[in-house]
C-alpha atoms as a PDB file:
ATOM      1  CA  UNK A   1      24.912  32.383  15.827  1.00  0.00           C
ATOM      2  CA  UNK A   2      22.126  34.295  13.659  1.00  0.00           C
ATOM      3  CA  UNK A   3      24.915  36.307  11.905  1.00  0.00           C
ATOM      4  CA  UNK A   4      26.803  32.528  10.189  1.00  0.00           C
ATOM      5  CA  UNK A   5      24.898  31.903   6.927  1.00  0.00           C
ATOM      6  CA  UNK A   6      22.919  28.616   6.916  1.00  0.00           C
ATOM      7  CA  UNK A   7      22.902  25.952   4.112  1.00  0.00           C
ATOM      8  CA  UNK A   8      21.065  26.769   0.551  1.00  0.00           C
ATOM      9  CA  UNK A   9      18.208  25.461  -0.644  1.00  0.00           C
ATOM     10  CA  UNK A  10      18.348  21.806  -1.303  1.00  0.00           C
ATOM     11  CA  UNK A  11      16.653  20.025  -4.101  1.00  0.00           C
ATOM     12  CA  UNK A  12      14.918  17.539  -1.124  1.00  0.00           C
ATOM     13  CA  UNK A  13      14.703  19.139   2.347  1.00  0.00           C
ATOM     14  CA  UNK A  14      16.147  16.311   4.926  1.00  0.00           C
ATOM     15  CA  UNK A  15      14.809  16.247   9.228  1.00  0.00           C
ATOM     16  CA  UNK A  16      16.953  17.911  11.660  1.00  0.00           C
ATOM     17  CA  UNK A  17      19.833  15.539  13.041  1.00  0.00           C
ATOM     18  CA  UNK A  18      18.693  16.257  16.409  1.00  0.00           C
ATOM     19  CA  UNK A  19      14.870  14.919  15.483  1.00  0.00           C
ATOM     20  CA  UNK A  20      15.727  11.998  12.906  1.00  0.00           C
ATOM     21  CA  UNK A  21      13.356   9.033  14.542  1.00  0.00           C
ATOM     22  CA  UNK A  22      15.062   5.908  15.240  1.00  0.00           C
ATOM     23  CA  UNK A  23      13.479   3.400  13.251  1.00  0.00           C
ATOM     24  CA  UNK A  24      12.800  -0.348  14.479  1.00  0.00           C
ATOM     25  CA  UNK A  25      15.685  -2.641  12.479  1.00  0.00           C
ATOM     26  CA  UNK A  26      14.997  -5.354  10.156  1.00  0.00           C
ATOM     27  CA  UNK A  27      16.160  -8.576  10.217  1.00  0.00           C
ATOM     28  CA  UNK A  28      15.498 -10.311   7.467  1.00  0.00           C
ATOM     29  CA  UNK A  29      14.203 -10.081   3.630  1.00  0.00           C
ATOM     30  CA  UNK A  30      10.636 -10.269   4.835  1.00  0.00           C
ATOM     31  CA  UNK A  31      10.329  -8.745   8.176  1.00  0.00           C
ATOM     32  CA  UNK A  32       8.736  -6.138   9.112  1.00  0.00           C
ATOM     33  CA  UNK A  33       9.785  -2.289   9.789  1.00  0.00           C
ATOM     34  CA  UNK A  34       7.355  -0.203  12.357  1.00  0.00           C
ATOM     35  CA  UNK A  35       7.031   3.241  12.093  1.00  0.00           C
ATOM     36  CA  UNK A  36       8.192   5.071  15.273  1.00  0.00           C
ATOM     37  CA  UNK A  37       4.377   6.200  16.525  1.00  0.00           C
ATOM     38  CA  UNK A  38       6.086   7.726  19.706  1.00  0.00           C
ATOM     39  CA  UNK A  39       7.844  10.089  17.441  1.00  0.00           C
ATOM     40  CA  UNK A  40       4.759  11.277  15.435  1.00  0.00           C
ATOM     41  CA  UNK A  41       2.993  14.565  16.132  1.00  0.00           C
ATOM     42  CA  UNK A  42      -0.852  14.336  14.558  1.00  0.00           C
ATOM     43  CA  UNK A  43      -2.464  11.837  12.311  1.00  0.00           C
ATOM     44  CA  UNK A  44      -0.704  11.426   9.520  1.00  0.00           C
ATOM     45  CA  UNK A  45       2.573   8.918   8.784  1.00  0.00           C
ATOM     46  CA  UNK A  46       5.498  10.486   7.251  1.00  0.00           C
ATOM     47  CA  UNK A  47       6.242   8.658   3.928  1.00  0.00           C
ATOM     48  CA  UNK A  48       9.464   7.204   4.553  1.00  0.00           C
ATOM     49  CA  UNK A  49       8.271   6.453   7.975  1.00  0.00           C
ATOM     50  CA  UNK A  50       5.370   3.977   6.926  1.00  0.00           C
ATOM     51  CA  UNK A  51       5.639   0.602   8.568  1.00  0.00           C
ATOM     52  CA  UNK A  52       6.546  -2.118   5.655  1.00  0.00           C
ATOM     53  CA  UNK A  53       6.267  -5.791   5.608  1.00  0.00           C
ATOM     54  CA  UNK A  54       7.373  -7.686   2.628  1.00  0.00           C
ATOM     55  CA  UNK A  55       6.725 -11.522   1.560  1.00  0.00           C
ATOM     56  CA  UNK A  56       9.228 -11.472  -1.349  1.00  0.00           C
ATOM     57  CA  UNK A  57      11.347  -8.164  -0.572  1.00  0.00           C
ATOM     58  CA  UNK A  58      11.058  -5.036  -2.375  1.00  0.00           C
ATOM     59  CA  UNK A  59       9.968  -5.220  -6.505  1.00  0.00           C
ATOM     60  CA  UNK A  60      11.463  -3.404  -8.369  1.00  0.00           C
ATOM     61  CA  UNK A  61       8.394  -2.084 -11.678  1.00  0.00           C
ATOM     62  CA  UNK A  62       9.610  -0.085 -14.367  1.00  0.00           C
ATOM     63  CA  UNK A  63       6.203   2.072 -14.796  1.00  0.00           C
ATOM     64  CA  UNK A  64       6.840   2.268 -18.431  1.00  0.00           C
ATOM     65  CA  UNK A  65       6.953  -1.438 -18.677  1.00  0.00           C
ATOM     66  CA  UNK A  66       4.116  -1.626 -15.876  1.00  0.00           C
ATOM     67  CA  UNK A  67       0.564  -3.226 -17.091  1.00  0.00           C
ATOM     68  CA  UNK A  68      -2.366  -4.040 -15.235  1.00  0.00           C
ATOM     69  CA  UNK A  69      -4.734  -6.862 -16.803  1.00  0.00           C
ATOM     70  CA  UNK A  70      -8.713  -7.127 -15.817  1.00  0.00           C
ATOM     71  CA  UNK A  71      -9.918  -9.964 -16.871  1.00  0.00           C
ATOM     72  CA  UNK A  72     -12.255 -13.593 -15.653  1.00  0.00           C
ATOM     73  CA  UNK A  73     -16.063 -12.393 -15.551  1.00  0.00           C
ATOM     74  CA  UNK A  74     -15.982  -9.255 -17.521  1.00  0.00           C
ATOM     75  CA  UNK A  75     -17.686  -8.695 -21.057  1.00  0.00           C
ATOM     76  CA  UNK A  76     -14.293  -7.272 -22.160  1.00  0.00           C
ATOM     77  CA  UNK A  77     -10.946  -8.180 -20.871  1.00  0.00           C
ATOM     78  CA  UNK A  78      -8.694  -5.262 -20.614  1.00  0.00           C
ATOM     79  CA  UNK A  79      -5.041  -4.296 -20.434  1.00  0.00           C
ATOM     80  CA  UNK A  80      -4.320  -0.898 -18.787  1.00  0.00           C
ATOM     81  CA  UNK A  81      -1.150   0.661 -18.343  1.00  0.00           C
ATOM     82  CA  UNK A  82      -0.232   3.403 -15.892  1.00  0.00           C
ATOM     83  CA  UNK A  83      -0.858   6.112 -18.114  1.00  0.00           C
ATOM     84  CA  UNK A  84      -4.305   4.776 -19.081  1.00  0.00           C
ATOM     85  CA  UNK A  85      -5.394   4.916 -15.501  1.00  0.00           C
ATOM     86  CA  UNK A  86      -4.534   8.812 -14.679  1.00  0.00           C
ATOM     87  CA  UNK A  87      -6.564   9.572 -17.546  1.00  0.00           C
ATOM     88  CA  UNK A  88      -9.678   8.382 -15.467  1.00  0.00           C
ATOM     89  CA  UNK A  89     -10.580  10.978 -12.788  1.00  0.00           C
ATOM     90  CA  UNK A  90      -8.697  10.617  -9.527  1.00  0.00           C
ATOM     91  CA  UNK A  91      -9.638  10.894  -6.007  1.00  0.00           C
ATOM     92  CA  UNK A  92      -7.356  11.503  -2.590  1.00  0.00           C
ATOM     93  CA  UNK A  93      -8.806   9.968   0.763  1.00  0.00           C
ATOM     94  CA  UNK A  94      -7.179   9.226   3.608  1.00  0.00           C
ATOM     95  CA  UNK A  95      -7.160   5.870   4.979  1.00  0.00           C
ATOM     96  CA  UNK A  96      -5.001   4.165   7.185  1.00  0.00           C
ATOM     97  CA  UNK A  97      -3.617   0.920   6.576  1.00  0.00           C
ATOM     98  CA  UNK A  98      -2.604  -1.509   9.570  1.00  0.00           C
ATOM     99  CA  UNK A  99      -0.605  -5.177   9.461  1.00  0.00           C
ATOM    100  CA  UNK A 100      -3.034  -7.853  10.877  1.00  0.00           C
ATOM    101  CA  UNK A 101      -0.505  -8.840  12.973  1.00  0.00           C
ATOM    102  CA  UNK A 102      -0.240  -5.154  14.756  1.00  0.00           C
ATOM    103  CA  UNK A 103       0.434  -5.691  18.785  1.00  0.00           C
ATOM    104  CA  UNK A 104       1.532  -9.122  18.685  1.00  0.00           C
ATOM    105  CA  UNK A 105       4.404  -8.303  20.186  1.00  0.00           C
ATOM    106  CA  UNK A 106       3.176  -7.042  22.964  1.00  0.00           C
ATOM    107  CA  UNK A 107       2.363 -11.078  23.486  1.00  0.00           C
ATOM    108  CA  UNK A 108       6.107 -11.592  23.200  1.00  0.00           C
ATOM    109  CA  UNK A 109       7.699  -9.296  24.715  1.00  0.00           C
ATOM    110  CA  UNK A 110       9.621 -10.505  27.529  1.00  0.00           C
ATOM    111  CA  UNK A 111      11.037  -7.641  30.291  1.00  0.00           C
ATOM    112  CA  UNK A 112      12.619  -4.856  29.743  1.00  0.00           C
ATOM    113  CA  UNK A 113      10.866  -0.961  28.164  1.00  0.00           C
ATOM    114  CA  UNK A 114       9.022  -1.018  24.604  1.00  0.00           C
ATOM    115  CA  UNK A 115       7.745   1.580  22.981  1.00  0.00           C
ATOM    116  CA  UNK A 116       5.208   1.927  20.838  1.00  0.00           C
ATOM    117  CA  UNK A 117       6.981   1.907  18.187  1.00  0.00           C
ATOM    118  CA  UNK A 118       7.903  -2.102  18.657  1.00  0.00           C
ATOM    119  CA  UNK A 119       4.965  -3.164  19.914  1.00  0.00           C
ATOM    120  CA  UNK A 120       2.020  -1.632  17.801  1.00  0.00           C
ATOM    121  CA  UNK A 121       3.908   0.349  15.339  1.00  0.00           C
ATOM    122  CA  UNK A 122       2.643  -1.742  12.477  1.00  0.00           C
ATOM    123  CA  UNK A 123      -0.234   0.590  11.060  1.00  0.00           C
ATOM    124  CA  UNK A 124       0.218   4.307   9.134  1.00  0.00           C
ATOM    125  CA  UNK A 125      -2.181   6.728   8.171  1.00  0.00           C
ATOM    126  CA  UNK A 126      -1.274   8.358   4.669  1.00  0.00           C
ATOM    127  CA  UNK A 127      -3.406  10.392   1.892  1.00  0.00           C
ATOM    128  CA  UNK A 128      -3.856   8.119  -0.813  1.00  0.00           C
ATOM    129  CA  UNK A 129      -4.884   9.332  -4.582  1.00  0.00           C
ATOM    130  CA  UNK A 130      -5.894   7.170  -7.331  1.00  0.00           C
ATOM    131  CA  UNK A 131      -8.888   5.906  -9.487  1.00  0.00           C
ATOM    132  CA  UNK A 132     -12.139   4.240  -7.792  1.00  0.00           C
ATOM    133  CA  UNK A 133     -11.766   0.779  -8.869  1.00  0.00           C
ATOM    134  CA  UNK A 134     -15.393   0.315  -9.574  1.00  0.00           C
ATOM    135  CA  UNK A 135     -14.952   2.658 -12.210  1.00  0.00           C
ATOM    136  CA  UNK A 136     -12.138   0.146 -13.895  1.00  0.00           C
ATOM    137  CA  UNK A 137     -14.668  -2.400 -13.460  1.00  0.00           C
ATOM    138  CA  UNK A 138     -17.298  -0.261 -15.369  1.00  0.00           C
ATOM    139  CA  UNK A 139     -15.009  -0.150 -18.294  1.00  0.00           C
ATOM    140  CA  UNK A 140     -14.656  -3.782 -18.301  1.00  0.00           C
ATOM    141  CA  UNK A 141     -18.266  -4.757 -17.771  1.00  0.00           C
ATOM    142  CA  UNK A 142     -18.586  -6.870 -14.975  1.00  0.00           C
ATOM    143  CA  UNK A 143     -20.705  -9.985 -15.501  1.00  0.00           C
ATOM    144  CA  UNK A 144     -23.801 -10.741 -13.435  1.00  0.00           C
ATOM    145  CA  UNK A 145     -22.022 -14.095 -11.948  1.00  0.00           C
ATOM    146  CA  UNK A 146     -19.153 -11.917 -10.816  1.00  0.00           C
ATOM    147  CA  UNK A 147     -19.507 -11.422  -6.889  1.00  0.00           C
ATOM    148  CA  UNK A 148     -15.410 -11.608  -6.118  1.00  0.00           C
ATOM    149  CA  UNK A 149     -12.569 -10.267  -7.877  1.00  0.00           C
ATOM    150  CA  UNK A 150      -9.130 -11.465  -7.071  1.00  0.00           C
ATOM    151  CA  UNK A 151      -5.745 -10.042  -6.763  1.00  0.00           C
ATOM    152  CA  UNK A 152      -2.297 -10.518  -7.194  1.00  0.00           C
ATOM    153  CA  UNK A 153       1.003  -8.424  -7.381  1.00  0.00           C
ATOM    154  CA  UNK A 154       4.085  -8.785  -9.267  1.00  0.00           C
ATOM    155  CA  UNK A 155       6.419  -9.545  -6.340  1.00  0.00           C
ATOM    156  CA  UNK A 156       8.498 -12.216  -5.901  1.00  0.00           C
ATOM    157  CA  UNK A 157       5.877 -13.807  -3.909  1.00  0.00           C
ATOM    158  CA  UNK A 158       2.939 -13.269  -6.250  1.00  0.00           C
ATOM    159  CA  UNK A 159       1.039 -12.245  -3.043  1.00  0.00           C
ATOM    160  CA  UNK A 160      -3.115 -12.664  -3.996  1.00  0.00           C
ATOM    161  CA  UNK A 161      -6.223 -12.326  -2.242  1.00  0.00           C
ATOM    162  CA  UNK A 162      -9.683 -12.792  -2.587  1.00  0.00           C
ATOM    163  CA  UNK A 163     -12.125 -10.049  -2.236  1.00  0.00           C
ATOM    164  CA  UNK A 164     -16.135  -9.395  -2.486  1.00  0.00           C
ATOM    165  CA  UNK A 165     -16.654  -7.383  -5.141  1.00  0.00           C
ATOM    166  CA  UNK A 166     -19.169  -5.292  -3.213  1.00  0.00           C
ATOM    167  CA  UNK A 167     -15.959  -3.716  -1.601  1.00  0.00           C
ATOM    168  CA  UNK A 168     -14.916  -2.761  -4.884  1.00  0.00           C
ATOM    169  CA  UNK A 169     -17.616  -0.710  -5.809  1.00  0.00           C
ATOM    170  CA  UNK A 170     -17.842   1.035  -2.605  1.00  0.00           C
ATOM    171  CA  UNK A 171     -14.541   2.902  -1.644  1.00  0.00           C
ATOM    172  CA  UNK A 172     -11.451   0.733  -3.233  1.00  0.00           C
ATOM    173  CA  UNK A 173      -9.247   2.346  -4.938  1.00  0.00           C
ATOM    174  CA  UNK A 174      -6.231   1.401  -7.551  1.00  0.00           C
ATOM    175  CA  UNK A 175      -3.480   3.783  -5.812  1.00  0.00           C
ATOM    176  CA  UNK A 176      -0.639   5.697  -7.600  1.00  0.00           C
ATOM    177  CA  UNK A 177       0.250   8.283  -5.136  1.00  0.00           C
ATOM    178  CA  UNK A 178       0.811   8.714  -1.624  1.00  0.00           C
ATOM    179  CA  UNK A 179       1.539  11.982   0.702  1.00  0.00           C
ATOM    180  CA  UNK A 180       1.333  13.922  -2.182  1.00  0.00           C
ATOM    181  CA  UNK A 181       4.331  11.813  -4.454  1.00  0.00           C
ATOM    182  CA  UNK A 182       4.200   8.878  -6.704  1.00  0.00           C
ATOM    183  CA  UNK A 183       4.683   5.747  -4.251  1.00  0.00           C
ATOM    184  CA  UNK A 184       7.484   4.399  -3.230  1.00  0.00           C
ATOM    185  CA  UNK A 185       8.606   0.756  -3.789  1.00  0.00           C
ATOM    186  CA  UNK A 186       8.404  -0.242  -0.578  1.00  0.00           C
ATOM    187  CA  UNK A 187       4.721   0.694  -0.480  1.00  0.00           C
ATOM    188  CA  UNK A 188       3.619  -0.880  -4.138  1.00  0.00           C
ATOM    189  CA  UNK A 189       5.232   1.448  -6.692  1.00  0.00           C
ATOM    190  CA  UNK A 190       4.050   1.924  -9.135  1.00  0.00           C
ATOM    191  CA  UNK A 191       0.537   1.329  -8.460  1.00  0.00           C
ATOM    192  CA  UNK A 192      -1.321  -1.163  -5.809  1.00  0.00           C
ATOM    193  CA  UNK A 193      -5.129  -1.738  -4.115  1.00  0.00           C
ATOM    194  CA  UNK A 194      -5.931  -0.164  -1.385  1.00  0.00           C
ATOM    195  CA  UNK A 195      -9.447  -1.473   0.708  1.00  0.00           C
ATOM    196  CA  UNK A 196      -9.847   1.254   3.623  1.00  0.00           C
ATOM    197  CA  UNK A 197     -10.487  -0.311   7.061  1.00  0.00           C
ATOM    198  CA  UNK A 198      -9.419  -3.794   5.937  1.00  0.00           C
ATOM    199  CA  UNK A 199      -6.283  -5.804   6.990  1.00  0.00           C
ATOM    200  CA  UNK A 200      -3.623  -4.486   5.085  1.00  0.00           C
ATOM    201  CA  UNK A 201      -2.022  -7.334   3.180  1.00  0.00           C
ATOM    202  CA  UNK A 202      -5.623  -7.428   1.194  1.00  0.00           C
ATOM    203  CA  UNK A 203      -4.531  -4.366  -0.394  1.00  0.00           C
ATOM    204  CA  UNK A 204      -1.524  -5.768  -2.696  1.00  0.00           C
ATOM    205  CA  UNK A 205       1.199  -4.227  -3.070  1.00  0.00           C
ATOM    206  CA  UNK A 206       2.611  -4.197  -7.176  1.00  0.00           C
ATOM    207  CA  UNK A 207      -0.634  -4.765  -8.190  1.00  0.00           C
ATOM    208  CA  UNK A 208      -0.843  -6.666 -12.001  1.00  0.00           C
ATOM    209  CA  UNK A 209      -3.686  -8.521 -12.352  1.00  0.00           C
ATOM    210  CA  UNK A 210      -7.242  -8.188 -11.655  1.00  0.00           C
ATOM    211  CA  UNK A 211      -9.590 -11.675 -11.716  1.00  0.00           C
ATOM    212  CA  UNK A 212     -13.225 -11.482 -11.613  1.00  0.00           C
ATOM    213  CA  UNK A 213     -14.551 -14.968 -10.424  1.00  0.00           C
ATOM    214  CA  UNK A 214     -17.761 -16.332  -8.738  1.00  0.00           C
ATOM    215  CA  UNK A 215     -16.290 -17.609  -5.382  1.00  0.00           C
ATOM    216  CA  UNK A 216     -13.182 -16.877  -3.617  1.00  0.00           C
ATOM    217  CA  UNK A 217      -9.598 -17.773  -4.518  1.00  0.00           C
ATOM    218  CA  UNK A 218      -9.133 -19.753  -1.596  1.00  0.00           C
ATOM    219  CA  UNK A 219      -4.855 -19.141  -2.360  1.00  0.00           C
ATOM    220  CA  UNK A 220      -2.002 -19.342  -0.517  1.00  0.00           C
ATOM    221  CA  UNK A 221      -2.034 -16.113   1.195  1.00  0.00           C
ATOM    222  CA  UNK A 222      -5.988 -17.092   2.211  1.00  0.00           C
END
């Protein structure tokens, strides 16, 4: 009835019981979630909705605590913490990011309705803001021998990848905010890489260290 006085204002507004989507369950420390696409209306992913998949669970960084070192084939080696990178100027794109195993299951599935949600639902599309790695780079002075640079996170994992460093000086970025808010720890908190249009475990998650080499890695994750 219009006349029965609704809830106040909440510090966080919450979905409507009769919309909440269901979200795909997980079964294990490093499985995946999939964001309900069927539920979506437009382009972008709800926050809490992006897909996740894990190879070490969740970290958990203290950004006061959190440090990010550049180093290998640079003329200075550099230690940068979170505060030292939202001094440099910051730019939002949107990107989407999508699991290199997205649709597999449509492989496996065996009878029975899916929806999209279980079979392709690993890939979101978010607004991402942070600082243009190249410009890190710049500050570091990258050596003429450098043509890779290679990552790793601070997850139980140590997830790392290789990557040409030509991708770094065209649209990576080092990201600290998503949607408009800080990230969230299932999604790299407080700061990870993020390499628009390529597979998404190359952008790592609780980013820590930057290496600039000559030749790929070649590491585990490879």
């Amino acid at each position: 009835a219009t006349r029965v006085l609704g809830a106040p204002a909440t510090p966080r507004s919450e979905r409507s019981p009769f919309e909440d989507p269901k979200v795909h369950p997980v079964g294990q420390v490093s499985g995946p979630s999939y964001s309900p696409l069927q539920d979506f209306h437009g382009t972008l992913t709800p926050t809490d909705l992006q897909f996740q998949r894990h190879h070490g669970g969740i970290a958990q960084i203290d950004p006061q605590r959190w440090k990010l070192l550049v180093h290998g084939l640079v003329e200075r080696p550099m230690v940068f913490t979170l505060a030292d990178l939202k001094r440099f100027p910051s730019v939002t794109r949107l990107a989407f990011l999508e699991c290199s195993g997205n649709g597999r299951n449509a492989y496996r599935a065996q009878g029975g309705e899916h929806t999209v949600q279980h079979l392709d639902g690993l890939i979101s599309n978010l607004e991402w803001t942070g600082v243009p790695l190249g410009l890190i780079l710049r500050e570091a002075g990258v050596k003429p021998d450098a043509t890779w640079f290679v990552a790793e996170g601070g997850d139980a994992s140590v997830m790392a990848r290789s990557v040409p460093i030509a991708k770094a000086f065209d649209d990576a970025l080092l990201v600290y905010a998503s949607n408009g808010e800080p990230l969230r720890p299932a999604h790299g908190y407080p700061v990870r890489l993020l390499l628009p249009g390529w597979e998404a475990n190359m952008s790592i998650k609780w980013l820590r260290r930057i290496e600039l080499t000559e030749r790929p890695q070649m590491s585990k994750d490879e």
